[in-house]
Protein backbone atom coordinates (compact mmCIF):
# COMPACT_ATOMS: atom_id res chain seq x y z
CA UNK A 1 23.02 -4.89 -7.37
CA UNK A 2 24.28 -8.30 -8.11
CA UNK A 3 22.19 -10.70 -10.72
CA UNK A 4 19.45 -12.56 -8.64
CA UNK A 5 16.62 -15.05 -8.88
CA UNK A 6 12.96 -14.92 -7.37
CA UNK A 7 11.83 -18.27 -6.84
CA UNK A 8 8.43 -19.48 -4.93
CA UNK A 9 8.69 -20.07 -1.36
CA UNK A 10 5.32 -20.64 0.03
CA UNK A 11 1.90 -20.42 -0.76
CA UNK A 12 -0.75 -19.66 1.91
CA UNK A 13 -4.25 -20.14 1.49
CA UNK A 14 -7.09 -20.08 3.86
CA UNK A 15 -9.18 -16.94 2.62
CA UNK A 16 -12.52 -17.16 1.30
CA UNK A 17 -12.69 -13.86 -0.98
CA UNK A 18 -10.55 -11.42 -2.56
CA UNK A 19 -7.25 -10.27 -0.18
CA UNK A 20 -6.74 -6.27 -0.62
CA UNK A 21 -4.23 -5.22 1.85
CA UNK A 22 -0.80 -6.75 3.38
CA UNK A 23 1.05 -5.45 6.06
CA UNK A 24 4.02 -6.11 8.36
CA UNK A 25 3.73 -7.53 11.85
CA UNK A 26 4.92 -6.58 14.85
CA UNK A 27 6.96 -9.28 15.15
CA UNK A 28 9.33 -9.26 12.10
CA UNK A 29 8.15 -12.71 10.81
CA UNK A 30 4.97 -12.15 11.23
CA UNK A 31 2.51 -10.48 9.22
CA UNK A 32 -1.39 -9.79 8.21
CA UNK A 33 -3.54 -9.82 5.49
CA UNK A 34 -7.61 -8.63 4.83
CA UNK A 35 -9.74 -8.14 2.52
CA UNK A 36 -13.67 -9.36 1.50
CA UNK A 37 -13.36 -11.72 4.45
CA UNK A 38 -14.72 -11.01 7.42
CA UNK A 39 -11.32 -10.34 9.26
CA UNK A 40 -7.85 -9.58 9.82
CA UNK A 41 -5.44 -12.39 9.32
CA UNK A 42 -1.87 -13.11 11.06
CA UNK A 43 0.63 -14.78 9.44
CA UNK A 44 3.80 -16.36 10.18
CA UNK A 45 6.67 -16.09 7.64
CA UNK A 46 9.14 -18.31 9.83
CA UNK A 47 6.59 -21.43 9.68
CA UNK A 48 4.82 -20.18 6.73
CA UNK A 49 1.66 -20.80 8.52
CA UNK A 50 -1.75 -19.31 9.52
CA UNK A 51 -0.94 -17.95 12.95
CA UNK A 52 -4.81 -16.57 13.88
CA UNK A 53 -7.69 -14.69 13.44
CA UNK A 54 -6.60 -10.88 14.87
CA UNK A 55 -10.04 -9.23 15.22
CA UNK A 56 -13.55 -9.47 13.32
CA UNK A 57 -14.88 -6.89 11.07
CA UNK A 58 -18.40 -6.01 9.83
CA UNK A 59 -17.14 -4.30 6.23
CA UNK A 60 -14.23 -5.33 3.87
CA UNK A 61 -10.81 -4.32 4.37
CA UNK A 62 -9.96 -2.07 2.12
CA UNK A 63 -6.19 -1.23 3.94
CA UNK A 64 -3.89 -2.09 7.02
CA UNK A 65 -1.08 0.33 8.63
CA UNK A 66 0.95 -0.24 11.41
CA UNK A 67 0.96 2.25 13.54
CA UNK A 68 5.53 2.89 13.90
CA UNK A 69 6.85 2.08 17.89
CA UNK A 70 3.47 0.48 18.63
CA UNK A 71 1.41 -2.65 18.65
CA UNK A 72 -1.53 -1.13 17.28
CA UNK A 73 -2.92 -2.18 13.91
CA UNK A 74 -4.95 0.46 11.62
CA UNK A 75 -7.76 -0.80 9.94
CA UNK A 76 -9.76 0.99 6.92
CA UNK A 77 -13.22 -0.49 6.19
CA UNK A 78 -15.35 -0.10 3.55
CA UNK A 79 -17.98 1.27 5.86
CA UNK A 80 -16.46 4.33 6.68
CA UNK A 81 -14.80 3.34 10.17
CA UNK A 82 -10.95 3.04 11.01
CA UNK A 83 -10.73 0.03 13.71
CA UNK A 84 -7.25 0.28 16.26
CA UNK A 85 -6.15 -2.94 17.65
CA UNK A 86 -3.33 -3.93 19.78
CA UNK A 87 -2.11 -6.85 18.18
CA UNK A 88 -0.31 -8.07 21.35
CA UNK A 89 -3.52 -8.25 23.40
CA UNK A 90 -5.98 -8.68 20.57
CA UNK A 91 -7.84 -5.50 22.05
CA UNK A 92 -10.16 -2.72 20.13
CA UNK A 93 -8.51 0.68 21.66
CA UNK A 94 -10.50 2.51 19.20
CA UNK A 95 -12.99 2.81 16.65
CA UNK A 96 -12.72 6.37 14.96
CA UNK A 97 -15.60 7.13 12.44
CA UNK A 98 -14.36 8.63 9.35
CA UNK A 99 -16.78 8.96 7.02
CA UNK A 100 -20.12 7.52 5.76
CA UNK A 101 -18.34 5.93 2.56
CA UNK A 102 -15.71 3.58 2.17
CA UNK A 103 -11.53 4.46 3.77
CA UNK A 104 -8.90 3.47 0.73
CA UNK A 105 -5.70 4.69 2.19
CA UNK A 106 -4.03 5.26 6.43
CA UNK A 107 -1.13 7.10 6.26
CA UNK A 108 0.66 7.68 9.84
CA UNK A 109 3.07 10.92 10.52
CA UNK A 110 5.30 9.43 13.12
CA UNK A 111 6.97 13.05 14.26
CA UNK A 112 3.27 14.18 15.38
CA UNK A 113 1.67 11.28 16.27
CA UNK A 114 -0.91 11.64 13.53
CA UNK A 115 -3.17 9.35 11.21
CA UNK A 116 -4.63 10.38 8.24
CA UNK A 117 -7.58 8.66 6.39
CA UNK A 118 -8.41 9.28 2.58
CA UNK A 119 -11.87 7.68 1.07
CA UNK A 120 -14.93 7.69 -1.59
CA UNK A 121 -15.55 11.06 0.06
CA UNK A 122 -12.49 12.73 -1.11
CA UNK A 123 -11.92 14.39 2.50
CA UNK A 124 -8.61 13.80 4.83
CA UNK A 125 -9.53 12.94 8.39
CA UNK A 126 -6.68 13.37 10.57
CA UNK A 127 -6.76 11.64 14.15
CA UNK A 128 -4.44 11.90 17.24
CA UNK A 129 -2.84 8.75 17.65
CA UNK A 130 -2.47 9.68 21.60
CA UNK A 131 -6.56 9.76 22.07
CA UNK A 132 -7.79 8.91 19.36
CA UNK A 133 -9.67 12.30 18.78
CA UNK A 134 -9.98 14.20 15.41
CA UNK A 135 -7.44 16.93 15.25
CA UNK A 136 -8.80 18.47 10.99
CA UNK A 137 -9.80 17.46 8.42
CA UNK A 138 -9.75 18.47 4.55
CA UNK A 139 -11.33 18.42 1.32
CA UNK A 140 -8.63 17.19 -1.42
CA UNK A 141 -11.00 16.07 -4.01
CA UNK A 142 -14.41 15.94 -5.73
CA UNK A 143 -13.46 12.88 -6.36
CA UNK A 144 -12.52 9.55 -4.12
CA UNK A 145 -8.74 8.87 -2.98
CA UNK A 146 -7.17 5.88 -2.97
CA UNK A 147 -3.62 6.39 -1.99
CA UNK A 148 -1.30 8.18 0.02
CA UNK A 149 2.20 8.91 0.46
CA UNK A 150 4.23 10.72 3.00
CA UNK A 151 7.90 11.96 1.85
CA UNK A 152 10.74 10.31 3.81
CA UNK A 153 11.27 13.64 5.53
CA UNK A 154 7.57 13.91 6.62
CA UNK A 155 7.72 17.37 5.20
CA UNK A 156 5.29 16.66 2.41
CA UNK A 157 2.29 14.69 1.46
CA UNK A 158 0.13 13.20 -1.63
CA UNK A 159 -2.98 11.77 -2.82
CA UNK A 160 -3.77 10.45 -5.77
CA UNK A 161 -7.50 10.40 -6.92
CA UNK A 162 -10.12 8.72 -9.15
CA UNK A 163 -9.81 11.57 -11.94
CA UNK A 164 -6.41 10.88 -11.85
CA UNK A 165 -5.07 13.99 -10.42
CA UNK A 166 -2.17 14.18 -7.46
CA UNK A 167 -2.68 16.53 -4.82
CA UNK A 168 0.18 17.88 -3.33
CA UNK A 169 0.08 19.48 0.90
CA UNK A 170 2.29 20.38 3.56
CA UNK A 171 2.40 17.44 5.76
CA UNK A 172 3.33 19.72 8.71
CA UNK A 173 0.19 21.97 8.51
CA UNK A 174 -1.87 20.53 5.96
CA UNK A 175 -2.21 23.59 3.48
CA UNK A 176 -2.29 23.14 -0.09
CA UNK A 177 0.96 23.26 -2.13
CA UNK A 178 0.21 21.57 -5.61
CA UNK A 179 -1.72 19.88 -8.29
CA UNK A 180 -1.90 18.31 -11.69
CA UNK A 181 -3.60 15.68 -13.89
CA UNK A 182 -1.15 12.83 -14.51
CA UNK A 183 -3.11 10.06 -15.46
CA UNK A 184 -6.07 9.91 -17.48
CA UNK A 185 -7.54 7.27 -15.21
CA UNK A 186 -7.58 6.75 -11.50
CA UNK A 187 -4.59 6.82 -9.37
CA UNK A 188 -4.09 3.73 -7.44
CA UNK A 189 -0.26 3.84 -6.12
CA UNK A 190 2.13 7.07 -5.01
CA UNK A 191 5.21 6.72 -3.93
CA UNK A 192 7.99 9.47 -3.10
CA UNK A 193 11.42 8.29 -4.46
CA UNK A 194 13.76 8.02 -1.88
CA UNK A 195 15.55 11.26 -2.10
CA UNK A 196 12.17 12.87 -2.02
CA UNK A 197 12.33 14.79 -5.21
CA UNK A 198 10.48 12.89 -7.50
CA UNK A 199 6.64 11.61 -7.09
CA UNK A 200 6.25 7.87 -8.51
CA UNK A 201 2.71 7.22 -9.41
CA UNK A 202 0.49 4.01 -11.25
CA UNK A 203 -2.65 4.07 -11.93
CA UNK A 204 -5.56 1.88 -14.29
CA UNK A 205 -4.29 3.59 -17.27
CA UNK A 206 -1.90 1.13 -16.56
CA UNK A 207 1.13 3.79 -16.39
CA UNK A 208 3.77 4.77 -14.61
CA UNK A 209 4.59 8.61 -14.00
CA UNK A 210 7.17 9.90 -12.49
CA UNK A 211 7.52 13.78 -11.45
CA UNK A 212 9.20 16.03 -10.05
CA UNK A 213 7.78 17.27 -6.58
CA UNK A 214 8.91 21.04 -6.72
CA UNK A 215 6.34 21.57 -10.06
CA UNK A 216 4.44 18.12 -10.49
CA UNK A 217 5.93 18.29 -14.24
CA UNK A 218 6.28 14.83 -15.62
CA UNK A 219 9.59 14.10 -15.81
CA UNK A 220 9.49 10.32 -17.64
CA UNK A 221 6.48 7.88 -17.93
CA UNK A 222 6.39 4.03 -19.28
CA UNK A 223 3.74 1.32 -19.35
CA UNK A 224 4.77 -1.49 -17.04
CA UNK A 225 1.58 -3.79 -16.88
CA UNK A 226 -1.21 -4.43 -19.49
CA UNK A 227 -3.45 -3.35 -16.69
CA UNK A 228 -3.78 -1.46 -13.80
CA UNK A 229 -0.78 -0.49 -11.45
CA UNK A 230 -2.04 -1.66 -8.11
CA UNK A 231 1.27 -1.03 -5.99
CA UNK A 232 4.84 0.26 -6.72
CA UNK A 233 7.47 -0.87 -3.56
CA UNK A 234 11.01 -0.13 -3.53
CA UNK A 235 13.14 -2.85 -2.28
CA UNK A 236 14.28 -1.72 1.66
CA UNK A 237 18.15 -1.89 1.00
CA UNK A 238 18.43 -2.50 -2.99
CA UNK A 239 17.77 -0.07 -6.01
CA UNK A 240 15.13 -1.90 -7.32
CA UNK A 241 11.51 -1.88 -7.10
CA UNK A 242 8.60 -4.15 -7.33
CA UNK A 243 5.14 -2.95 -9.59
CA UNK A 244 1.98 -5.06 -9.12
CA UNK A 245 -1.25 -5.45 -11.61
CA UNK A 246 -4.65 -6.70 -12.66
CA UNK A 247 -2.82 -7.66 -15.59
CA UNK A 248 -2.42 -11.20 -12.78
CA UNK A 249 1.89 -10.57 -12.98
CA UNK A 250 4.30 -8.57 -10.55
CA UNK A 251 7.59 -7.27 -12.29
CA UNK A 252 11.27 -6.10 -10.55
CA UNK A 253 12.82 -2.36 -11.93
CA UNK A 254 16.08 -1.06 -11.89
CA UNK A 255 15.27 1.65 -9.46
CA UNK A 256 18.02 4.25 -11.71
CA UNK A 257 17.50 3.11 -15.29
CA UNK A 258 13.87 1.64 -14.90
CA UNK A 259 15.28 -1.38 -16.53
CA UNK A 260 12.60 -4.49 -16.16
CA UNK A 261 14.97 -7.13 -14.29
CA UNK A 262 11.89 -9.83 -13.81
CA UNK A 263 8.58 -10.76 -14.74
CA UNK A 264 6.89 -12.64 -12.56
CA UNK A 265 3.33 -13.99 -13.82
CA UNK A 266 2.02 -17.86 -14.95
CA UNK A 267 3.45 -17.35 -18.92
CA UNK A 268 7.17 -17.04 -17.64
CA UNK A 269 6.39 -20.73 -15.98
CA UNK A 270 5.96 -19.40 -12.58
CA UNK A 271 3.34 -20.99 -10.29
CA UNK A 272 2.00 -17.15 -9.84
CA UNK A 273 -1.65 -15.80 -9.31
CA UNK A 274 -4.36 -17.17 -11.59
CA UNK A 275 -6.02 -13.20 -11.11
CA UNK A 276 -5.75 -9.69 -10.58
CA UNK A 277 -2.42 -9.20 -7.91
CA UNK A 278 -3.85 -6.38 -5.38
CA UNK A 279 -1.28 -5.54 -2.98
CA UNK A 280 2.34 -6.63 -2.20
CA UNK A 281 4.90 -6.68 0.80
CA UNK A 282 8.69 -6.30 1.50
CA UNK A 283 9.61 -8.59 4.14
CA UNK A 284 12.63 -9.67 6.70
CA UNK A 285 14.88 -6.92 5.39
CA UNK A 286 13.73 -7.94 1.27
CA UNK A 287 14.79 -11.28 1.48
CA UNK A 288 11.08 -12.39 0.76
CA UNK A 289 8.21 -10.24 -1.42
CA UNK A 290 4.56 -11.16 -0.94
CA UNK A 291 1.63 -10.76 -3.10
CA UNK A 292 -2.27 -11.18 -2.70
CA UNK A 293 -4.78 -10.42 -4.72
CA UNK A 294 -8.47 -11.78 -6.07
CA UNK A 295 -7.25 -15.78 -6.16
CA UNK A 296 -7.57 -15.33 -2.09
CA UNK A 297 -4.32 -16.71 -2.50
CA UNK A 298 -0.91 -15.37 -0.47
CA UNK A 299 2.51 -15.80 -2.11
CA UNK A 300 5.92 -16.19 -0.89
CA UNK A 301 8.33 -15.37 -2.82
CA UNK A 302 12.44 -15.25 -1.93
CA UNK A 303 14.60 -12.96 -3.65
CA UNK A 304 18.18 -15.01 -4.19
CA UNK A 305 21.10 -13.08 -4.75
CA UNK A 306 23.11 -14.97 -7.48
């Protein structure tokens, strides 16, 4: 891609704690955010402005998924529950109850209507997204998950866990296909690349690993961050992707060479996060990237082609 810039567009504040989890809207300029607050925010990215209060919650918010060709919002809390709202009429359609211990990770499988839910317990809890009813579930782990990814095709999918292994299953029938230590330390972002052959994982060895999903070999592995690698996201149109860490700074990658194109943090003269960066978010076709973290601070920031 051409040269660009990635200046600060907007900074939103109204939080009171910590902000773990972004996630698109339903509307494409709109988005929300949650965390140690007591509730799911909405967002608007046109105005840059708090748009409301979606729904209370009793436990933090430990992730958000939009539910693809709905309205409905996924909530994980850190009590064990999964909350469904329709954003459009700000209703509860369903409360499913995981687990006992805390949901990290919602992962949807659009072509059978399915949701699955990885936590503390190291057990996935799949749900039908037509009633709401548990279809399975499986143990993955001694261990607690905090990610998921599905493969583009839906054909496969992986968790990462605290020990730092990545379990690999069939996403069409859930049986076991693969697994391996990567990291010495937790796991705490898996991706599939976009041509599905390679697994992309961070994790607080503050690492990146990337594999190849026939064997779960390592195939190359760098350290982007001083800390922790709390999210990897590929640009939606570009060959570039965005890492995010404790280490307080988000950085851009050449998607093919892994060359570091940016560096994003408060040393580089940027007015960035002051702490640990916990989540980020592609939006309005990659024009903008947002990032959250334990500041309670949202950023805006625009990607300019130069």
């Amino acid at each position: 891609m051409d040269k660009f810039e990635i200046e600060l567009a907007a900074t939103l504040t109204g939080h009171q704690n910590p902000i773990f989890a972004l996630e698109k809207g339903y509307f494409s300029h709109t988005f929300f955010s949650g965390g140690n607050d007591k509730g799911v925010v909405e967002w608007d990215l046109q105005s840059r402005t708090f748009k409301r209060i979606l729904c209370a919650v009793s436990s933090s918010i430990y992730a958000l998924h939009l539910i693809p060709n709905t309205s409905y919002l996924a909530i994980a809390l850190r009590e064990g529950k999964v909350m469904i709202v329709d954003i459009e009429s700000q209703k509860l359609i369903a409360n499913l109850m995981v687990s006992s211990k805390a949901i990290f990770a919602l992962q949807s499988i659009p072509a059978k209507n399915e949701l699955v839910a990885v936590g503390e317990d190291g057990v996935a809890s799949v749900w039908c997204l037509k009633d709401y009813k548990k279809i399975y579930e499986f143990a993955i782990s001694s261990n607690t998950i905090r990610t998921i990814a599905l493969s583009h095709d839906q054909k496969k999918i992986a968790f990462g866990d605290k020990n730092g292994d990545i379990f690999l299953f069939s996403a069409e029938d859930y049986h076991f296909l693969l697994a391996n230590q990567k990291h010495s330390m937790p796991i705490t972002s898996l991706i599939f690349s976009r041509n599905n052959l390679k697994l992309i994982s961070g994790a607080r060895d503050a690492a990146i690993k990337i594999s190849d999903v026939t064997s779960l070999k390592e195939q190359y592995s760098f350290v982007p961050h001083m800390f922790t690698v709390y999210g990897i996201y590929p640009h939606p149109n570009y060959p570039i992707f965005a890492t995010v860490s404790r280490d307080k700074s988000f950085k851009i990658w050449d998607e093919e060479t892994l060359a570091l194109l940016k560096v994003i943090n408060r040393d580089k003269f940027y007015d960035s996060h002051t702490l640990s960066i916990n989540t980020g978010l592609w939006m309005d076709a990659g024009q903008y990237f947002l990032t959250a973290g334990d500041d309670k601070l949202i950023k805006v920031w625009e990607l300019k082609l130069s």
